[in-house]
Protein backbone atom coordinates (compact mmCIF):
# COMPACT_ATOMS: atom_id res chain seq x y z
CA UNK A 1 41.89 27.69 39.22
CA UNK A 2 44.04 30.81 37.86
CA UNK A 3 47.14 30.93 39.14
CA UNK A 4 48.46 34.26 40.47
CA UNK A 5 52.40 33.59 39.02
CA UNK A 6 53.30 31.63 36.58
CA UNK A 7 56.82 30.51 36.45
CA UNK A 8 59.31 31.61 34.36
CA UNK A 9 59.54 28.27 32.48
CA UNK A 10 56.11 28.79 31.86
CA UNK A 11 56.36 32.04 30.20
CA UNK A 12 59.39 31.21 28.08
CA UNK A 13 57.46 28.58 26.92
CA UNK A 14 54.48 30.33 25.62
CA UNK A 15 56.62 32.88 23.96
CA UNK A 16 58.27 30.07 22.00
CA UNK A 17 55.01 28.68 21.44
CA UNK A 18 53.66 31.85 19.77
CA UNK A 19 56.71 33.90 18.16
CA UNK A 20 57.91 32.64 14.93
CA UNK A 21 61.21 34.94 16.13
CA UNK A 22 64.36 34.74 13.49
CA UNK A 23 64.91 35.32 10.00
CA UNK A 24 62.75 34.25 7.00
CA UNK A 25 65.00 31.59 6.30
CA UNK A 26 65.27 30.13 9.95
CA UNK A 27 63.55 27.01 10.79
CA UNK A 28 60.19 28.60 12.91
CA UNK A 29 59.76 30.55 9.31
CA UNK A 30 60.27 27.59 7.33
CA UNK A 31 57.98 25.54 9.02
CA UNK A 32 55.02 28.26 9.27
CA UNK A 33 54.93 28.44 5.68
CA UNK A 34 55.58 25.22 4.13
CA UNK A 35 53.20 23.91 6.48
CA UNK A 36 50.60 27.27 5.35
CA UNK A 37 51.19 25.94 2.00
CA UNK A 38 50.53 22.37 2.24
CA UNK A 39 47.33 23.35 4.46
CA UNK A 40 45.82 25.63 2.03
CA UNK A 41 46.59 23.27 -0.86
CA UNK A 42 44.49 20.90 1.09
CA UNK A 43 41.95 23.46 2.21
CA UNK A 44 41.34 24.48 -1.19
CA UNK A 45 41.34 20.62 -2.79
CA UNK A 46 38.77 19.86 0.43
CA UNK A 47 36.56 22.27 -0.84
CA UNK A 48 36.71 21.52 -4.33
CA UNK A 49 35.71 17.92 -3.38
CA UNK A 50 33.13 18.54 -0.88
CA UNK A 51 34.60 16.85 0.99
CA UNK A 52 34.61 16.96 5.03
CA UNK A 53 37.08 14.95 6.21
CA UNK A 54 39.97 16.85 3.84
CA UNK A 55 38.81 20.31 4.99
CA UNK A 56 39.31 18.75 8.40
CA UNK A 57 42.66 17.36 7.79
CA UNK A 58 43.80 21.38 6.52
CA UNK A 59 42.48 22.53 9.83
CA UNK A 60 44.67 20.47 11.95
CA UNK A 61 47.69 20.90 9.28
CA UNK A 62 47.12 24.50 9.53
CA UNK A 63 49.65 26.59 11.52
CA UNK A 64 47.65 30.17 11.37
CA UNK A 65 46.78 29.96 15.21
CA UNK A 66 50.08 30.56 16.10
CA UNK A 67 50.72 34.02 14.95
CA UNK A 68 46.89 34.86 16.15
CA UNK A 69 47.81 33.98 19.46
CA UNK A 70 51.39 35.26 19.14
CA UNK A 71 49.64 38.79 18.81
CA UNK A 72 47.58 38.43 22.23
CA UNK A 73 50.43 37.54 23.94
CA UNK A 74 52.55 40.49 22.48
CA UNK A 75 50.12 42.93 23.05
CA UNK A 76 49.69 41.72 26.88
CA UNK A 77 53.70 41.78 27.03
CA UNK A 78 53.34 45.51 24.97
CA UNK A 79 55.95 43.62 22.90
CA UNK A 80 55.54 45.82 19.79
CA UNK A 81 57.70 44.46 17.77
CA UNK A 82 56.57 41.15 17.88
CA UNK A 83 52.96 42.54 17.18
CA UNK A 84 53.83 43.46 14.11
CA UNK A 85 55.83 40.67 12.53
CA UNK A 86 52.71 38.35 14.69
CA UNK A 87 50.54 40.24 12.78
CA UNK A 88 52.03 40.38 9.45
CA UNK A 89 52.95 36.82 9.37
CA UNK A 90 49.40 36.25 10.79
CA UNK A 91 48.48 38.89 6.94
CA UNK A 92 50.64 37.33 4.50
CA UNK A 93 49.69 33.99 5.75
CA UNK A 94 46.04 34.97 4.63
CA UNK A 95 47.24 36.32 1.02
CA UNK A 96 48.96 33.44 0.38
CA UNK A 97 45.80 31.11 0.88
CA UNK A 98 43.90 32.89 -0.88
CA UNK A 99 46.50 33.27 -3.90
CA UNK A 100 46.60 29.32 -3.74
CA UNK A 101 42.81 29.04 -4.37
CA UNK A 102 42.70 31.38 -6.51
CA UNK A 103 44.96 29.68 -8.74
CA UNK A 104 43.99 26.23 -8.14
CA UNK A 105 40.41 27.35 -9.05
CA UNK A 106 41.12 28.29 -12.15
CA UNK A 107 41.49 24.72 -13.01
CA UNK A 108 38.94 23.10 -11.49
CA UNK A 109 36.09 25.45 -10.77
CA UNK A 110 32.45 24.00 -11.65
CA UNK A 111 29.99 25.75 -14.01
CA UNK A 112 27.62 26.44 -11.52
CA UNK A 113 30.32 28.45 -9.70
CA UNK A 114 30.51 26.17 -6.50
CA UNK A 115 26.46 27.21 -5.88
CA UNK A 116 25.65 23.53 -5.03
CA UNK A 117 29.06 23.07 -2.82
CA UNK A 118 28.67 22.14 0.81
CA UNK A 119 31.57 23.64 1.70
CA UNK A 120 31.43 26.31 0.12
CA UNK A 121 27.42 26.99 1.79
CA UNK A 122 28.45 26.69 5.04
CA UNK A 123 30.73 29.12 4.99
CA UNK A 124 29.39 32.26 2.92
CA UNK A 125 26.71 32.82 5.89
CA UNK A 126 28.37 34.10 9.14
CA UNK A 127 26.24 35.31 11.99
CA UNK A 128 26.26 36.19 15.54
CA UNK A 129 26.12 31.95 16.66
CA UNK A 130 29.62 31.79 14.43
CA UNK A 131 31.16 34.59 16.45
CA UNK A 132 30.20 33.30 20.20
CA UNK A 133 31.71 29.50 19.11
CA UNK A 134 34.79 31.11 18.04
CA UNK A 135 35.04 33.17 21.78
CA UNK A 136 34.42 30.21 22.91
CA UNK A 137 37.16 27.95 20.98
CA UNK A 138 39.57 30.89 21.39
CA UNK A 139 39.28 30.76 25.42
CA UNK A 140 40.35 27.06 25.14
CA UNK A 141 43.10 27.71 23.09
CA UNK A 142 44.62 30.64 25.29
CA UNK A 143 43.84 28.26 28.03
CA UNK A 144 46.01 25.45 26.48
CA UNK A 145 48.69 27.77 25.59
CA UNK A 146 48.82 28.64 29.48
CA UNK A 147 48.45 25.13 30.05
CA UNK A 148 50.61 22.39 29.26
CA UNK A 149 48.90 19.76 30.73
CA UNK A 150 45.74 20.18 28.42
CA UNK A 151 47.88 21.00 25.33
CA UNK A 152 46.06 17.78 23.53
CA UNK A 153 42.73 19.81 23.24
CA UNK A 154 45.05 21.60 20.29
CA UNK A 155 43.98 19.67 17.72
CA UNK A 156 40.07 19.71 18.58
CA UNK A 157 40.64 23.47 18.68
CA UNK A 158 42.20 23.38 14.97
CA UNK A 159 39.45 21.91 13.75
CA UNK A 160 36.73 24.16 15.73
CA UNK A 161 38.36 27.33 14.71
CA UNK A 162 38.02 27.55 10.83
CA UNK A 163 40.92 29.77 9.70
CA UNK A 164 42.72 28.19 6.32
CA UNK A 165 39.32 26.66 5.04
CA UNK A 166 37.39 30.26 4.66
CA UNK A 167 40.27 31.81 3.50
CA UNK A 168 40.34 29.00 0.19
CA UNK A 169 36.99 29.57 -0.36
CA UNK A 170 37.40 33.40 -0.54
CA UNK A 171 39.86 32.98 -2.94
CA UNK A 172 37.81 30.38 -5.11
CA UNK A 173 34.99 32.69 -5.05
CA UNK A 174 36.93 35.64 -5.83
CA UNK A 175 38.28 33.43 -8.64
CA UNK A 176 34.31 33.31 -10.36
CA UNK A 177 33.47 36.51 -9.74
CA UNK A 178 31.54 35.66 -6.43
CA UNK A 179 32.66 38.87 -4.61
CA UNK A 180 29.59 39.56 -2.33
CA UNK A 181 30.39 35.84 -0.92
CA UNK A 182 33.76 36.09 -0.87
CA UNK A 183 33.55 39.11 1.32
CA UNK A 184 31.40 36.77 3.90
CA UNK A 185 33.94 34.00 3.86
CA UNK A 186 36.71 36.57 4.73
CA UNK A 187 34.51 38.18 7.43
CA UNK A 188 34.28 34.64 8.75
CA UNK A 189 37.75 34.38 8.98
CA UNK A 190 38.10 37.94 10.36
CA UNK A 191 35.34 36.80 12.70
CA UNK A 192 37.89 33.95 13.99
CA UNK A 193 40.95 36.27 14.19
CA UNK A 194 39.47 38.61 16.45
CA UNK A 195 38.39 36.28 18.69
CA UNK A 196 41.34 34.13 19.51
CA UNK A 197 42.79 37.62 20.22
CA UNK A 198 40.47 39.44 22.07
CA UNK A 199 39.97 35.62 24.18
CA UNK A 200 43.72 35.20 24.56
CA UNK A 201 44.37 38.62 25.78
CA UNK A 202 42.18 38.15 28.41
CA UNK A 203 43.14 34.64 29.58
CA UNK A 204 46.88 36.08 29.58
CA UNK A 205 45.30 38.78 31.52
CA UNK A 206 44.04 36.52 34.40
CA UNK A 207 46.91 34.20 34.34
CA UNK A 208 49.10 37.43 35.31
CA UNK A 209 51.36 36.61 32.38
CA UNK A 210 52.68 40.11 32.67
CA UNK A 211 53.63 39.64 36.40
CA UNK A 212 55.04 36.85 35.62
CA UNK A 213 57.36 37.95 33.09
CA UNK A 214 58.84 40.83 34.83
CA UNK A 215 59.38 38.63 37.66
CA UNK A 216 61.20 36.54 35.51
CA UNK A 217 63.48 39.42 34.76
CA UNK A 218 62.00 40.07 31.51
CA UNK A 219 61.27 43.67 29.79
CA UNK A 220 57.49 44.22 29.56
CA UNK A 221 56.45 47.56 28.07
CA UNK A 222 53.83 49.54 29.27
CA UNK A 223 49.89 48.18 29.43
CA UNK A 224 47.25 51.23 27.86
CA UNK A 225 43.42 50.42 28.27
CA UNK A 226 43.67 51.64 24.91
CA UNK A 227 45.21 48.42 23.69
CA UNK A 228 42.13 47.05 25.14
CA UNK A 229 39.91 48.88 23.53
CA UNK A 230 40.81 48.19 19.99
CA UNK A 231 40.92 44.63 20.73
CA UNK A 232 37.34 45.09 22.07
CA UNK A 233 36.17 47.30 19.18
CA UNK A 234 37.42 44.47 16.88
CA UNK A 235 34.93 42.33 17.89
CA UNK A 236 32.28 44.99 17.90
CA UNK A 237 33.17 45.86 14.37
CA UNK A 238 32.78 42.34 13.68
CA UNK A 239 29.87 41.50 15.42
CA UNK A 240 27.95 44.12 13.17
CA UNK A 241 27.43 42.62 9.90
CA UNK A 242 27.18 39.38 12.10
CA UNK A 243 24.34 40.62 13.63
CA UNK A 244 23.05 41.51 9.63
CA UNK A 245 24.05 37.85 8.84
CA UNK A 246 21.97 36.60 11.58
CA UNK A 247 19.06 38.48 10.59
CA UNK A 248 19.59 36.79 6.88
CA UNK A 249 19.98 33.78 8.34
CA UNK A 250 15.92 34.19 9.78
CA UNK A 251 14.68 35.52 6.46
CA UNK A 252 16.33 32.32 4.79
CA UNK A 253 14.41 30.16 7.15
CA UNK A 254 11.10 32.02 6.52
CA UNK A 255 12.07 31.55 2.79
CA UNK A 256 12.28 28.21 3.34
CA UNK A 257 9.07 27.53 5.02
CA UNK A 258 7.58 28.94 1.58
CA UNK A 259 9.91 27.19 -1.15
CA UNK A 260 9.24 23.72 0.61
CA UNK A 261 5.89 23.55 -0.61
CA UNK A 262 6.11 25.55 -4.01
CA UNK A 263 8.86 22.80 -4.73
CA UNK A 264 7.16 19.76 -3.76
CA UNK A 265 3.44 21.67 -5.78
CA UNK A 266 6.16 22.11 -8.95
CA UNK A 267 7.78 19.04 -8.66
CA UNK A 268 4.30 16.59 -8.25
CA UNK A 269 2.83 17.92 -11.41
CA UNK A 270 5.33 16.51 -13.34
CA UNK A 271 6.12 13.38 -11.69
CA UNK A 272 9.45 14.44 -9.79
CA UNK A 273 10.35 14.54 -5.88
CA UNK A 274 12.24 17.10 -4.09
CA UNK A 275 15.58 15.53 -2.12
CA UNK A 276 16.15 18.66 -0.51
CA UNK A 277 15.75 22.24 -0.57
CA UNK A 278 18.70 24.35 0.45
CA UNK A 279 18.21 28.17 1.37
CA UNK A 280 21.60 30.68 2.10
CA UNK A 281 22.25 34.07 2.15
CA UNK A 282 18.99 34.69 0.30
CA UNK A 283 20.08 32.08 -2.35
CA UNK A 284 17.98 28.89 -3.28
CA UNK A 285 18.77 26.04 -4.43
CA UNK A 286 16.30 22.88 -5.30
CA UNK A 287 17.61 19.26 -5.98
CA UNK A 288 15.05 16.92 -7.83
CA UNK A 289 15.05 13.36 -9.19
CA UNK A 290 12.55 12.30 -11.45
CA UNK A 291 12.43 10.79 -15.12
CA UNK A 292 13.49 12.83 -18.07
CA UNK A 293 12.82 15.10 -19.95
CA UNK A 294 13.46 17.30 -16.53
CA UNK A 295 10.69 20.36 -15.50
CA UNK A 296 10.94 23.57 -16.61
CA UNK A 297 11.91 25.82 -13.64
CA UNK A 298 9.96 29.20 -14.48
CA UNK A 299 6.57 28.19 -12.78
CA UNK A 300 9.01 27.98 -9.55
CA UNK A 301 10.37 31.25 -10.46
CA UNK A 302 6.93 32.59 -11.05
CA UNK A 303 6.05 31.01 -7.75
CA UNK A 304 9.01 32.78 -5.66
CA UNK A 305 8.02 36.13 -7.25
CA UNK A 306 4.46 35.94 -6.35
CA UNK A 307 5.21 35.06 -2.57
CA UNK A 308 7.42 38.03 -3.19
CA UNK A 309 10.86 37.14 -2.85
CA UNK A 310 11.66 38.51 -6.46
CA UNK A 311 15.44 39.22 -4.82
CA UNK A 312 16.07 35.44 -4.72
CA UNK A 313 18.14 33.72 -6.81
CA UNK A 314 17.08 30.17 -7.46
CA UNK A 315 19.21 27.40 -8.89
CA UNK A 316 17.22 24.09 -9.73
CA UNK A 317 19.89 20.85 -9.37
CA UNK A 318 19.08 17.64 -11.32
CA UNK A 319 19.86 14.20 -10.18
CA UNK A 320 22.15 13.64 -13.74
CA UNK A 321 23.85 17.13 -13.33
CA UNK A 322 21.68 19.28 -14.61
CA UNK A 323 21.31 22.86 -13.25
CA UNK A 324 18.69 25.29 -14.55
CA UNK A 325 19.65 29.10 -13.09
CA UNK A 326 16.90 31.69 -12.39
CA UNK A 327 18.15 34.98 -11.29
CA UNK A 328 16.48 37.53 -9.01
CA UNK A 329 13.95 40.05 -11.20
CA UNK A 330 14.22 38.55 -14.50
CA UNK A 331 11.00 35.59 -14.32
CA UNK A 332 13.36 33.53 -16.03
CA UNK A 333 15.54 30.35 -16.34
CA UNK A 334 18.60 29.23 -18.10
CA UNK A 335 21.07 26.42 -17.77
CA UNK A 336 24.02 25.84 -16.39
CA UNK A 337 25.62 28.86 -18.24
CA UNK A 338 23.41 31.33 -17.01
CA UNK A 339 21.94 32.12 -20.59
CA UNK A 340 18.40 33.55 -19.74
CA UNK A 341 15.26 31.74 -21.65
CA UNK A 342 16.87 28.16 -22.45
CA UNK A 343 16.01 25.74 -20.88
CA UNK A 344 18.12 22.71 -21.54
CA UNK A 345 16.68 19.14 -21.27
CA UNK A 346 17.45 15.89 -22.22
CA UNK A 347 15.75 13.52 -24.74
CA UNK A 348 14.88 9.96 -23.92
């Protein structure tokens, strides 16, 4: 039930929850970014790896919520000031994650450009299902910050709310030149931002977190529906492309349907299998097993083209590694450098 005052404990306690108030050098600062760094260090090393369980560990690790949330309860407060340095920590936070994977990439980025990476996949595609799980996570989290009796959901919401992990992979796809997918990771992540706000805002709303705090004795500036609005138009001018994400997301599955088949057809005649057949944003990729010397992949590219999906790239994955590339509207295949018209097999 929503409680029509909250105490002034209560409030106090949010506020230090949420506001990383003092200098740069203080210990909220410190904390916030050593603990950004270390998070997007593992973010970034997670993704690299494929690996699930180290993307999850940067979730928890990951102290971006804070200053999210800090700016829904500023704005309900009309705290301006602490919008602003909510919001810019909440800014440079972002930069700095994506610097980190940026760098780190250079290193260790694969020659296929991360086009086989799990990780990576599930994250380039946002649509409309992405934005109502993040309304959702972001009411529980408002709800624990007003609640400090079910403040041990916190960590199931750090892991729901995917803020450090899309922010790695933008910078590891901005790193190879992937911009169209690194714009869809950041929207992602934009996609998460707005909704912790526009949820926490109103959860603050109902709790009377306003009342509260000028019955505490507290300065509270002056509510506009205008602040409203923009927080609503945020997630309108998110849920736009969403909505063109989500209508990707059905033309993958119809592309699907087709490649199945075509792959299996291409793979029987010469004596391979298909282990699976992934589809994103318009992008296929094929993983087969079979004895050497591996298929060419042009009659699969000559197969896309004549369903008509001549837009589609199609990368063809190996069981020992190797990766034949056919781009969208050029009929042919190259390897795993992207050179058009060689093929590159292996020898017995």
């Amino acid at each position: 039930m929503i409680s029509a005052r909250l105490s002034e404990e209560s409030v106090r306690r949010m506020m230090k929850s949420v506001f990383i108030d003092g200098p740069l050098s203080g210990a909220p600062s410190t904390k916030f970014w050593v603990l950004l760094v270390l998070s997007g260090i593992i973010a970034t090393a997670g993704v690299i790896g494929d690996s699930v369980a180290t993307v999850i560990g940067a979730m928890i690790v990951a102290p971006l919520m804070t200053p999210i949330l800090g700016i829904a309860l500023a704005g309900v407060l009309a705290d301006h000031h602490r919008i602003i340095r909510s919001a810019l920590f909440v800014l440079g936070g972002a930069l700095v994650v994506i610097s980190l994977a940026f760098i780190i990439s250079i290193f260790f980025a694969p020659p296929n450009d991360y086009a086989t990476n799990g990780q990576v996949i599930g994250r380039i595609s946002p649509s409309l299902i992405d934005l109502l799980a993040a309304l959702a996570t972001g009411l529980v989290g408002a709800f624990a910050l007003v609640r400090s009796d079910i403040s041990d959901t916190l960590p199931g919401v750090a892991i729901a709310i995917s803020l450090v992990p899309p922010l790695a992979v933008t910078g590891m796809l901005l790193q190879v030149g992937r911009y169209g997918d690194a714009g869809q990771s950041l929207l992602l992540f934009g996609t998460n931002v707005a909704a912790i706000i526009a949820t926490g805002t109103l959860v603050l709303l109902l709790y009377r977190v306003r009342g509260a705090a000028q019955g505490s004795g507290m300065t509270v500036g002056a509510f506009r529906r205008r602040r409203l609005l923009v927080v609503i138009g945020a997630v309108v001018a998110v849920a736009i492309p969403l909505a063109v994400g989500t209508a990707a997301v059905a033309r993958d599955q119809s592309l699907q349907v087709t490649l199945e088949p075509a792959a299996e057809r291409w793979a029987d005649t010469a004596g391979w299998a298909i282990s699976e057949v992934n589809v994103r944003n318009g992008k296929a990729t094929i993983f087969a097993v079979g004895p050497r010397p591996e298929p060419d992949a042009e009659p699969l590219r000559d197969a896309l083209d004549d369903a008509g999906y001549t837009d589609v790239d199609l990368t063809v994955v190996t069981a020992d590694g190797q990766v034949q590339i056919c781009p969208a509207r050029t009929g042919a295949c190259g390897d795993d450098l992207g050179t058009p018209g060689t093929t590159e097999t292996s020898g017995d």
